[in-house]
C-alpha atoms as a PDB file:
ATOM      1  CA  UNK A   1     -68.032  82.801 -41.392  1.00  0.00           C
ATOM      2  CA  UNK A   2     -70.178  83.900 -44.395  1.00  0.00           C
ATOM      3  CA  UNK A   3     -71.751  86.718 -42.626  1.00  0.00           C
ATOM      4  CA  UNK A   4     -68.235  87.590 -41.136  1.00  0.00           C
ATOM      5  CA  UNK A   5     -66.725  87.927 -44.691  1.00  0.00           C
ATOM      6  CA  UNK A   6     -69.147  89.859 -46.097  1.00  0.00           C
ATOM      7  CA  UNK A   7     -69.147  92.334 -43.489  1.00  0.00           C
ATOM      8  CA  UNK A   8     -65.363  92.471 -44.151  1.00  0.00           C
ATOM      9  CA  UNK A   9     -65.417  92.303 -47.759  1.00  0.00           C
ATOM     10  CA  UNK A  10     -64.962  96.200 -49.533  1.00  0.00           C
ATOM     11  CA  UNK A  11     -67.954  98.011 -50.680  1.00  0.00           C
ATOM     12  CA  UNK A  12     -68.145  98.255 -54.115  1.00  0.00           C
ATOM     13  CA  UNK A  13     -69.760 100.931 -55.347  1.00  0.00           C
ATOM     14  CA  UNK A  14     -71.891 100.943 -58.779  1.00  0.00           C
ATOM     15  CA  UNK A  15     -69.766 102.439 -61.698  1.00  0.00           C
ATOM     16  CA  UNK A  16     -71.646 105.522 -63.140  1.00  0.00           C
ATOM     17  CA  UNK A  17     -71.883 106.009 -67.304  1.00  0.00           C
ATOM     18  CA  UNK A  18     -68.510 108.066 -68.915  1.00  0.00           C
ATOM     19  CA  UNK A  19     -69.368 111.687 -69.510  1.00  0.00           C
ATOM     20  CA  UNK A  20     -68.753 112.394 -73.274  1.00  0.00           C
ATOM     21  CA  UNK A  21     -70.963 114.872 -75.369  1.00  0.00           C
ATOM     22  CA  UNK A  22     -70.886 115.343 -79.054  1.00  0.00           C
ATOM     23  CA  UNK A  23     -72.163 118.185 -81.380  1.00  0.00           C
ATOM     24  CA  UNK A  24     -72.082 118.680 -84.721  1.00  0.00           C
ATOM     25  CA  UNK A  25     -71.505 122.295 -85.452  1.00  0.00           C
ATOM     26  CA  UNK A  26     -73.555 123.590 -88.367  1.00  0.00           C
ATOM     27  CA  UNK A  27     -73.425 127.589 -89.760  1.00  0.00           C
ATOM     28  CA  UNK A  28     -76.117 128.538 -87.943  1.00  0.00           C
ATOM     29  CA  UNK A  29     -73.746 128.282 -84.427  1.00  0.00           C
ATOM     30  CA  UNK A  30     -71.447 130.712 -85.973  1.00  0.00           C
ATOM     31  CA  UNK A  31     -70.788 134.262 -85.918  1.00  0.00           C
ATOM     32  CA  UNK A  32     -69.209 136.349 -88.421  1.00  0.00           C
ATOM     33  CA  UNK A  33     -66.103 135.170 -88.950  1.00  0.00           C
ATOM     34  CA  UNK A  34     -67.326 131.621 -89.447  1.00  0.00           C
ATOM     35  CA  UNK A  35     -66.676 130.302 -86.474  1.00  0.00           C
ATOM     36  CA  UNK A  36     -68.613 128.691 -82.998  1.00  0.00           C
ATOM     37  CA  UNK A  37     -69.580 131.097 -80.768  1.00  0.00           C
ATOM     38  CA  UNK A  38     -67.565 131.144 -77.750  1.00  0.00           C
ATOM     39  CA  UNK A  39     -70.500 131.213 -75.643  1.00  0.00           C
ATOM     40  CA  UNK A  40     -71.746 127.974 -77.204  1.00  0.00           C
ATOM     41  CA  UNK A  41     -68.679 126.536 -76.314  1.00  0.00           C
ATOM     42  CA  UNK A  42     -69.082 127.628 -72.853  1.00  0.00           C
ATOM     43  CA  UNK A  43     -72.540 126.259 -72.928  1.00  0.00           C
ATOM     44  CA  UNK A  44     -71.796 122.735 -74.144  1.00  0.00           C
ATOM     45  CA  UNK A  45     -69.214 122.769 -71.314  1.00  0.00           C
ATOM     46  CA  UNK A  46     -71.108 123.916 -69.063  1.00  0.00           C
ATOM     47  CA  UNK A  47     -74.096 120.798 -70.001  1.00  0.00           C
ATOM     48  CA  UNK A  48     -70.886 118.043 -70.027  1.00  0.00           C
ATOM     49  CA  UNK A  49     -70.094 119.312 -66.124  1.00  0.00           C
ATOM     50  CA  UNK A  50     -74.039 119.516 -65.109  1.00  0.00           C
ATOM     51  CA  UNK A  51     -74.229 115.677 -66.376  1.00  0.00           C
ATOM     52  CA  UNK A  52     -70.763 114.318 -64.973  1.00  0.00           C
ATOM     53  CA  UNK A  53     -71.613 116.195 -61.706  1.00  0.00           C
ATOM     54  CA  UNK A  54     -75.505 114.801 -61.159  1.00  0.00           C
ATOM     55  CA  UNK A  55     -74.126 111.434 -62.403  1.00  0.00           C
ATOM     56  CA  UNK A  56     -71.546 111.358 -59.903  1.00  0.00           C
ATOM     57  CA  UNK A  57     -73.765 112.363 -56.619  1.00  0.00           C
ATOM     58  CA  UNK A  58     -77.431 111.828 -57.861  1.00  0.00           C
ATOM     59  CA  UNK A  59     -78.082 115.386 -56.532  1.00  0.00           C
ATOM     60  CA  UNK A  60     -79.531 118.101 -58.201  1.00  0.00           C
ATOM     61  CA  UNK A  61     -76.756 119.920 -58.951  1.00  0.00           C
ATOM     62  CA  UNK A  62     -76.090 123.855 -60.172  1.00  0.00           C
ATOM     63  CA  UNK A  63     -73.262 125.624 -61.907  1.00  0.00           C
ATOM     64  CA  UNK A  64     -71.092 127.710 -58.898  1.00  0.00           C
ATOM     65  CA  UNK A  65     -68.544 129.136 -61.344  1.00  0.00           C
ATOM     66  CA  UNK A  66     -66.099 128.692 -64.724  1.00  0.00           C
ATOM     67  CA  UNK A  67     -62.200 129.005 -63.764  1.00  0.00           C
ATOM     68  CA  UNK A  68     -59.262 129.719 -66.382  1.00  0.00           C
ATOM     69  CA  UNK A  69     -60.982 129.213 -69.275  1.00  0.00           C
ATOM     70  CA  UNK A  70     -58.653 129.302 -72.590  1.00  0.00           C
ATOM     71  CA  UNK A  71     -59.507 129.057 -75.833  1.00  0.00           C
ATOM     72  CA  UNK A  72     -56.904 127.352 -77.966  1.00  0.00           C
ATOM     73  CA  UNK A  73     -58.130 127.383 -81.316  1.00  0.00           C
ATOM     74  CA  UNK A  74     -61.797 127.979 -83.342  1.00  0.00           C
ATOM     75  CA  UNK A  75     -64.124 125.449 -84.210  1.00  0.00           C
ATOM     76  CA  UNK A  76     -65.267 125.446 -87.412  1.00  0.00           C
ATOM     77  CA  UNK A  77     -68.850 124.673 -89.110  1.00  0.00           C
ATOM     78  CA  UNK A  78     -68.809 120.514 -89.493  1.00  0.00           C
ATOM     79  CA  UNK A  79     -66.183 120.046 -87.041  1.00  0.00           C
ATOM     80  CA  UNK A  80     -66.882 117.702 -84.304  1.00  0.00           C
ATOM     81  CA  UNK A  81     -66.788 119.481 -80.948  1.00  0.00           C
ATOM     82  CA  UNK A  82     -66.725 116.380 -77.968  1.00  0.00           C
ATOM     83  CA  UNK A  83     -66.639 117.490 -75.185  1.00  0.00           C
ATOM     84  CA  UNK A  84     -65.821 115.838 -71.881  1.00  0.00           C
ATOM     85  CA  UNK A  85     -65.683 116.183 -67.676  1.00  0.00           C
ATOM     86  CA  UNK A  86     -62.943 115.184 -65.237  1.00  0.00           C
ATOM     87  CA  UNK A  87     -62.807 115.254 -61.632  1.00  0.00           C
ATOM     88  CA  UNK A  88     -60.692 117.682 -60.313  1.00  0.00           C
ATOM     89  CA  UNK A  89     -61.633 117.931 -56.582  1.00  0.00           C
ATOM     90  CA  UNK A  90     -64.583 117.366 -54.686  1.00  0.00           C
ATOM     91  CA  UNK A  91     -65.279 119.095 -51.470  1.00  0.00           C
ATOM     92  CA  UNK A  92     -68.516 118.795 -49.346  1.00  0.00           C
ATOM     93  CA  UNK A  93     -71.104 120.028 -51.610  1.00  0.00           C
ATOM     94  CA  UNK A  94     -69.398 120.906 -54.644  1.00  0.00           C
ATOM     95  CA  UNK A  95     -67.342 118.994 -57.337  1.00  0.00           C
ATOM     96  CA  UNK A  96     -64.904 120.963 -59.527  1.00  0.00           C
ATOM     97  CA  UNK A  97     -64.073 119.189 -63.135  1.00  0.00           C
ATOM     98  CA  UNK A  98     -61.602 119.737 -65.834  1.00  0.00           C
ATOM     99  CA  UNK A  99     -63.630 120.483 -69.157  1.00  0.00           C
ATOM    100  CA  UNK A 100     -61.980 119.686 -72.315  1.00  0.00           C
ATOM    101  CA  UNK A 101     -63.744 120.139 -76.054  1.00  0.00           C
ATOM    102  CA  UNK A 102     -61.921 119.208 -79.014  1.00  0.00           C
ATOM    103  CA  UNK A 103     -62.456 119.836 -82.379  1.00  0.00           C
ATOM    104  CA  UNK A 104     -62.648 116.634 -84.654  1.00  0.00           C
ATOM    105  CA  UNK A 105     -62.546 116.703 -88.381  1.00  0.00           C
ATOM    106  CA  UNK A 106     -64.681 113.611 -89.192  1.00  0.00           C
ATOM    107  CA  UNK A 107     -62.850 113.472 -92.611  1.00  0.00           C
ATOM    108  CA  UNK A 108     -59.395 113.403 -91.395  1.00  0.00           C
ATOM    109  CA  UNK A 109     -59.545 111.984 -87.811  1.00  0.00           C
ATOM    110  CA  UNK A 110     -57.557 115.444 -86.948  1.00  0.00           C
ATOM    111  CA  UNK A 111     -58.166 116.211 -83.230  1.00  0.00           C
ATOM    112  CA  UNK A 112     -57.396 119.317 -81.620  1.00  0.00           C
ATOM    113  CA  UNK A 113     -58.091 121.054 -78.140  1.00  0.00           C
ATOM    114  CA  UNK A 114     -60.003 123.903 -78.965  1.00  0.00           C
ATOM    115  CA  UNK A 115     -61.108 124.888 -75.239  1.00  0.00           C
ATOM    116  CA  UNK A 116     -60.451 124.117 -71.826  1.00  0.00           C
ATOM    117  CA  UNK A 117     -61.210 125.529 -68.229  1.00  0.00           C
ATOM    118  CA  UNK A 118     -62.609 124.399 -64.886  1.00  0.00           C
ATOM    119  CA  UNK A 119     -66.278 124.994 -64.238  1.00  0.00           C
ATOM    120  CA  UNK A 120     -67.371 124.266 -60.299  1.00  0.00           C
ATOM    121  CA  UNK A 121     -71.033 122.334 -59.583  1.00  0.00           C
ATOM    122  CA  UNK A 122     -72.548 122.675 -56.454  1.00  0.00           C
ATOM    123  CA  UNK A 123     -75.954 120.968 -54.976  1.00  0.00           C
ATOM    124  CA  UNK A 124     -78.780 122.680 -54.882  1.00  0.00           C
ATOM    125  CA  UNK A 125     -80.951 122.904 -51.437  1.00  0.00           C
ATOM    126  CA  UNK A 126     -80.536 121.482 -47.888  1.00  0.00           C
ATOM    127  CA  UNK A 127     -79.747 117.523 -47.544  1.00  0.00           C
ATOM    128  CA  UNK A 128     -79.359 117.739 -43.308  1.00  0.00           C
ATOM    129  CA  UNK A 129     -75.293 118.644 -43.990  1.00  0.00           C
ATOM    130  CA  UNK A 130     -75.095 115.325 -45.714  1.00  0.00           C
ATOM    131  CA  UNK A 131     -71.527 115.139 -47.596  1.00  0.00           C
ATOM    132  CA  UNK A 132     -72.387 114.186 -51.018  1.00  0.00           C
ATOM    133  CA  UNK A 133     -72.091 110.501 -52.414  1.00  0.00           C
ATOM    134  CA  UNK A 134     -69.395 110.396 -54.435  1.00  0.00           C
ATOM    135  CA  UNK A 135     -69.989 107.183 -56.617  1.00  0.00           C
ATOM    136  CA  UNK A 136     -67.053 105.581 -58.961  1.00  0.00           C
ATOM    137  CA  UNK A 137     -67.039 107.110 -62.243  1.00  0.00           C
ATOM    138  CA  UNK A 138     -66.249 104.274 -65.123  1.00  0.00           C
ATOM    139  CA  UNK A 139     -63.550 104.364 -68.098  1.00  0.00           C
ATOM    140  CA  UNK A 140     -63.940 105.850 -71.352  1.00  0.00           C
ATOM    141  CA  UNK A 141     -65.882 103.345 -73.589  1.00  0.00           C
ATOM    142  CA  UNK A 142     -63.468 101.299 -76.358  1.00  0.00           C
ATOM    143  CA  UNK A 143     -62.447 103.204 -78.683  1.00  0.00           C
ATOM    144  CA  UNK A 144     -64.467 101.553 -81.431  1.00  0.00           C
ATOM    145  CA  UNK A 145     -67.773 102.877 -80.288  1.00  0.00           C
ATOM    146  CA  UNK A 146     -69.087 105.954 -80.443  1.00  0.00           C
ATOM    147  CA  UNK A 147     -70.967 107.617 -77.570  1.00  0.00           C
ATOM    148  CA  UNK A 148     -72.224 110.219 -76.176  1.00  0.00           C
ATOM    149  CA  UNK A 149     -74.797 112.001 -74.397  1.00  0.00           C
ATOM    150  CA  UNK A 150     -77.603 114.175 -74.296  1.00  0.00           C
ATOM    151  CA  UNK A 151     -80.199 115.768 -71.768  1.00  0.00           C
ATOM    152  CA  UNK A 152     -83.725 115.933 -72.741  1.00  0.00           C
ATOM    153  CA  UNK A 153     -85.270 119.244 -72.569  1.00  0.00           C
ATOM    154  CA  UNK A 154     -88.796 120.048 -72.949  1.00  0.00           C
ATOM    155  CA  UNK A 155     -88.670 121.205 -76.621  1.00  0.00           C
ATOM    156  CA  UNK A 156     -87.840 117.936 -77.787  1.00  0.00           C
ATOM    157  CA  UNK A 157     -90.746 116.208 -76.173  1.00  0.00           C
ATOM    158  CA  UNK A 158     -94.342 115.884 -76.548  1.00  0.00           C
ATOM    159  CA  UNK A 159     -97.097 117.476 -74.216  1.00  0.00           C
ATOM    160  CA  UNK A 160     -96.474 114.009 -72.023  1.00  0.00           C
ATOM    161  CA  UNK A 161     -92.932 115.231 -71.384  1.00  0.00           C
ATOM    162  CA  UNK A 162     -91.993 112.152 -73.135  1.00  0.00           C
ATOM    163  CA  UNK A 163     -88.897 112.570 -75.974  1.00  0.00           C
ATOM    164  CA  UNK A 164     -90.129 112.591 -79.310  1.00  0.00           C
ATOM    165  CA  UNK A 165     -89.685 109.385 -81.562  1.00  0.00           C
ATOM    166  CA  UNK A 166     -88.114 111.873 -84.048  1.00  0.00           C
ATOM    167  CA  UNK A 167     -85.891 113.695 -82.062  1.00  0.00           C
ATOM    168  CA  UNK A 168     -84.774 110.175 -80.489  1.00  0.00           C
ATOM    169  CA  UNK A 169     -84.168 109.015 -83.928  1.00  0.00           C
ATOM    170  CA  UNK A 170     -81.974 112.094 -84.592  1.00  0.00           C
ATOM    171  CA  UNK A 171     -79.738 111.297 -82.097  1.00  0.00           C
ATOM    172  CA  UNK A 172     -79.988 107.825 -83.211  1.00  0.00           C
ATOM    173  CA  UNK A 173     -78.866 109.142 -86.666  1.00  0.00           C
ATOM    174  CA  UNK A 174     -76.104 111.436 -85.460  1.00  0.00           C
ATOM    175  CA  UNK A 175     -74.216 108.896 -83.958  1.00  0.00           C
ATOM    176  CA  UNK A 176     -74.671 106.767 -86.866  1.00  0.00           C
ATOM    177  CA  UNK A 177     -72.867 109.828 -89.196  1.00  0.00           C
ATOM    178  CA  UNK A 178     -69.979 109.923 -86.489  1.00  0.00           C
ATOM    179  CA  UNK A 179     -69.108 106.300 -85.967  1.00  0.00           C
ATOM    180  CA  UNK A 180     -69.357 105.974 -89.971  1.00  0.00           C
ATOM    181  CA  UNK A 181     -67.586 108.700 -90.331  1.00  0.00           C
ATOM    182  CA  UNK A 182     -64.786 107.990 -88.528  1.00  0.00           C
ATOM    183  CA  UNK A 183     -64.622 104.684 -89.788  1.00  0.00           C
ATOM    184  CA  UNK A 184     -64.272 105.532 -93.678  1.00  0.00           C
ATOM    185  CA  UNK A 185     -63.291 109.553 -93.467  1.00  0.00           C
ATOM    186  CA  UNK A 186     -65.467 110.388 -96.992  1.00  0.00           C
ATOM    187  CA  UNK A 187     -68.523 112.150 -96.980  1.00  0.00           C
ATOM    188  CA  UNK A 188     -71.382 109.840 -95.912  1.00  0.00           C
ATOM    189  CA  UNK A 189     -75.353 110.088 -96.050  1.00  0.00           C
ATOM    190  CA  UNK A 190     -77.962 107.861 -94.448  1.00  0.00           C
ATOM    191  CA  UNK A 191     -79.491 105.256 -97.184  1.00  0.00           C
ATOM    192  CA  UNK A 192     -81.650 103.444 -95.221  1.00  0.00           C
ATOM    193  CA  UNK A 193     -82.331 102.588 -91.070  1.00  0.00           C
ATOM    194  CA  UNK A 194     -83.562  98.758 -90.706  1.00  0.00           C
ATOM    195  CA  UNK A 195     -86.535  98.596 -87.900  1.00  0.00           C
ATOM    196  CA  UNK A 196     -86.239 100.778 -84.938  1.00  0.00           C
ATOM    197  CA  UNK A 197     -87.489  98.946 -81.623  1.00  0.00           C
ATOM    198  CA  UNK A 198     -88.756 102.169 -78.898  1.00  0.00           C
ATOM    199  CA  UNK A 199     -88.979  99.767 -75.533  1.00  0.00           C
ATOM    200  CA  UNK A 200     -89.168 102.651 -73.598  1.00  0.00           C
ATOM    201  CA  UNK A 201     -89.939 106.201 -72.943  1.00  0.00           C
ATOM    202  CA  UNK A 202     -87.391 108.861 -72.489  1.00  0.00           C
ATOM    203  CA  UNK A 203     -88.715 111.436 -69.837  1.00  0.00           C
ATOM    204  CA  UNK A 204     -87.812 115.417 -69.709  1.00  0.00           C
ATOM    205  CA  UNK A 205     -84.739 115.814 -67.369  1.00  0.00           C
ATOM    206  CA  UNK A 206     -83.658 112.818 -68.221  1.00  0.00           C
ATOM    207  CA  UNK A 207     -80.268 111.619 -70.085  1.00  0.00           C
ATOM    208  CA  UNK A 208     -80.457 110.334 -73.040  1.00  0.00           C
ATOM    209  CA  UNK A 209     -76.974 107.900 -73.599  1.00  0.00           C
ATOM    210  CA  UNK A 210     -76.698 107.043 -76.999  1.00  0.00           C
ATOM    211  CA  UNK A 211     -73.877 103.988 -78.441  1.00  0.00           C
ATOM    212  CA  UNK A 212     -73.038 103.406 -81.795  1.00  0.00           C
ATOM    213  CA  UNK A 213     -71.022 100.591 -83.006  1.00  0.00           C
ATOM    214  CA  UNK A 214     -70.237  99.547 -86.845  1.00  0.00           C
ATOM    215  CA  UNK A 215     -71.351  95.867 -88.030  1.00  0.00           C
ATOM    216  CA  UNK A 216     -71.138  95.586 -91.481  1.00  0.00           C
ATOM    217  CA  UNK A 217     -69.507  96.892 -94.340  1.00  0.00           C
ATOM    218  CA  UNK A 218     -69.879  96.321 -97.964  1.00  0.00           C
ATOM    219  CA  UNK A 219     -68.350  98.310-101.370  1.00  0.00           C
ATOM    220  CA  UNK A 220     -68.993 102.035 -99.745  1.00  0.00           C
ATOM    221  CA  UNK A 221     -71.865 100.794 -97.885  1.00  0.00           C
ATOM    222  CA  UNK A 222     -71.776 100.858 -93.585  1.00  0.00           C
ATOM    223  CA  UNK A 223     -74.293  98.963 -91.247  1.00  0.00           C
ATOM    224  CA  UNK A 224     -74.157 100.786 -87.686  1.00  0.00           C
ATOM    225  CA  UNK A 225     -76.233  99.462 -85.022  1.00  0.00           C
ATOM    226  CA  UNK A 226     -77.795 102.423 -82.244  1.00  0.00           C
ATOM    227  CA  UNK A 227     -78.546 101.714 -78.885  1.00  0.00           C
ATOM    228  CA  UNK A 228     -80.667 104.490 -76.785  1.00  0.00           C
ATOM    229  CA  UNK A 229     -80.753 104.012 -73.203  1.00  0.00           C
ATOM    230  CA  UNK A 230     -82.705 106.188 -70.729  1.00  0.00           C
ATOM    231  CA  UNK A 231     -81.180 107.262 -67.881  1.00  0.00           C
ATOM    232  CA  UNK A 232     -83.179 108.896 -64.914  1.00  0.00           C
ATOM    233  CA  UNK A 233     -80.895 111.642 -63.866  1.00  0.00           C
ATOM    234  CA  UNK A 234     -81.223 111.414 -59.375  1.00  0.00           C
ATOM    235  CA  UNK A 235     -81.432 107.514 -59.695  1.00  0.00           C
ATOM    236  CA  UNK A 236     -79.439 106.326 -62.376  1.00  0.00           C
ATOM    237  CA  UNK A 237     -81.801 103.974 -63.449  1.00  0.00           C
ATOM    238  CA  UNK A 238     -81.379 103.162 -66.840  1.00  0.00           C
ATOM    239  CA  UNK A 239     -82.832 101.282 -69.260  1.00  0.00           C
ATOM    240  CA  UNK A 240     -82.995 100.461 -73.083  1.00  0.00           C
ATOM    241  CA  UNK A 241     -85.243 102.598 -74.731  1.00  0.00           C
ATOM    242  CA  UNK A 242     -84.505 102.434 -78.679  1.00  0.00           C
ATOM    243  CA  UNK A 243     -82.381 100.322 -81.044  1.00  0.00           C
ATOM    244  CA  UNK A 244     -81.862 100.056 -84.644  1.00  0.00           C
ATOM    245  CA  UNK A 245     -79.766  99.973 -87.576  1.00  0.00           C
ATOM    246  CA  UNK A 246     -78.775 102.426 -89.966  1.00  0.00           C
ATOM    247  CA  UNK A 247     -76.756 102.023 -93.178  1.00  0.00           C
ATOM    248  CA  UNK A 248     -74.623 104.865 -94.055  1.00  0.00           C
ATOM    249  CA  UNK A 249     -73.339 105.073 -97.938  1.00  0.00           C
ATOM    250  CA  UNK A 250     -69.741 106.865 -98.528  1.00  0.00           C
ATOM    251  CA  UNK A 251     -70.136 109.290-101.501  1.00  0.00           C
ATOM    252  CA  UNK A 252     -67.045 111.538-103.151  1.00  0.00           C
ATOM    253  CA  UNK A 253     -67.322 114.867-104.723  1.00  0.00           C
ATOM    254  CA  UNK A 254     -69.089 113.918-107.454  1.00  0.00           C
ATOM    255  CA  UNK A 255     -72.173 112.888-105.468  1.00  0.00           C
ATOM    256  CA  UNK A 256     -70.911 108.823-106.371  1.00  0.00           C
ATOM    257  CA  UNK A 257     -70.661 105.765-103.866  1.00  0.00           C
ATOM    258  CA  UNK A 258     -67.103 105.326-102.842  1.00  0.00           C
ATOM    259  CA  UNK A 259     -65.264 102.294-101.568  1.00  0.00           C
ATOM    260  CA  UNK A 260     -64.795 101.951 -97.630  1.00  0.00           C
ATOM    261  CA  UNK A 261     -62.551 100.512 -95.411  1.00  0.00           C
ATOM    262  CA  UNK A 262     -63.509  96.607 -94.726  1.00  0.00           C
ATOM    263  CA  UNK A 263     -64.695  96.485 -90.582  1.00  0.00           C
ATOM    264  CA  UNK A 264     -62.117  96.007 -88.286  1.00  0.00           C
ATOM    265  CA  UNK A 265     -62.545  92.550 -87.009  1.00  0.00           C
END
């Protein structure tokens, strides 16, 4: 009876990560008129699809083509452009996904679609006419934590191909600024990061999914807590490589701590 139930019982397949990127957009992205480049746009799109499509068939996976692409309004230096990757349609080697970026103001939780399109990924090389696996992509993480992430490219790691501590600690940091942030809308600089715990190493290729989640608040003071896991981008093996704390201080215009919002309990 056991063995009958389990061959009757549905197959339930493993839940890949959400698909959200996040990039602070500094002066330097810019052109002229002061605002992000389109083709940077088109480029952080173009990463979000590349890591929603290899997550969802572990193949390697290549862009085939961007479709009605409109841009609805510019982002502007120290916006928030998030980005994100939908399934449209999958066929037999090639998954088509609705790209969205909006433009966040971290100081007044304003949200906007700035661009949107379709961009087409197909796999790259022979697999015997295999249909690719399609696995079950999960919800969007609760709303109270911020995450996002990141593909490791071989600038940002050492002659190992292993991430840099201090480019994993700036992503660490980043999402730190975003969550606190969002959470108090003022102007907010790092003050201190408690110890950081590196458990293991990120490789080149790899995804780097970074979570941060607020756990304390004081006066204008915020204590957000960073997890880094690795992910292995064929596999989907992941596991914890880096967590720590960071407190983030709220300061006003004249450079002084401000009061913050108590956590939300």
């Amino acid at each position: 009876m056991e063995d009958l139930l389990a061959v009757c019982a549905p197959t339930r397949l493993p839940a890949i990560p959400f698909t959200r990127l996040a990039e602070l957009v500094f002066p330097e992205q810019t052109n002229h008129h002061g605002t992000l480049f389109g083709g940077a746009s088109l480029a952080l799109m173009d990463r979000a699809a590349y890591i929603a499509a290899t997550r969802l068939t572990r193949r390697k996976m290549v862009t085939a083509g961007f479709d009605g692409v409109e841009f609805g309004r510019p982002v502007l230096p120290g916006e928030l452009a998030e980005v994100t990757a939908t399934v449209r349609k999958t066929g037999r080697s090639s998954v088509v996904f609705d790209v969205e970026l909006l433009a966040e103001n971290l100081l007044t939780g304003e949200r906007e679609r700035a661009v949107g399109g379709t961009i087409a990924m197909v796999a790259q090389g022979k697999h015997d006419d295999e249909p690719l696996p399609m696995l079950v992509a999960a919800p969007p993480p609760h709303p109270g934590l911020t995450s996002f992430v990141e593909v490791v490219f071989p600038d940002a790691a050492n002659h190992r191909d292993i991430l840099f501590g201090g480019n994993a600690l700036a992503m660490m940091g980043k999402a730190a600024f975003i969550a606190a942030t969002r959470h108090c809308h003022q102007t907010v600089v790092m003050a201190a990061s408690e110890r950081i715990d590196f458990r293991a190493p990120v490789k080149v290729g790899a995804f780097a999914d970074v979570t941060a989640r607020i756990v304390m608040t004081g006066r204008s003071s915020i204590c957000v807590e960073v997890e880094l896991v690795a992910e292995e981008a064929l596999s989907g093996e992941r596991e914890l490589s880096a967590r720590g704390r960071f407190v983030m201080v709220a300061i006003g215009g004249n450079g002084r701590p401000v009061a913050v919002p108590p956590r939300a309990i």
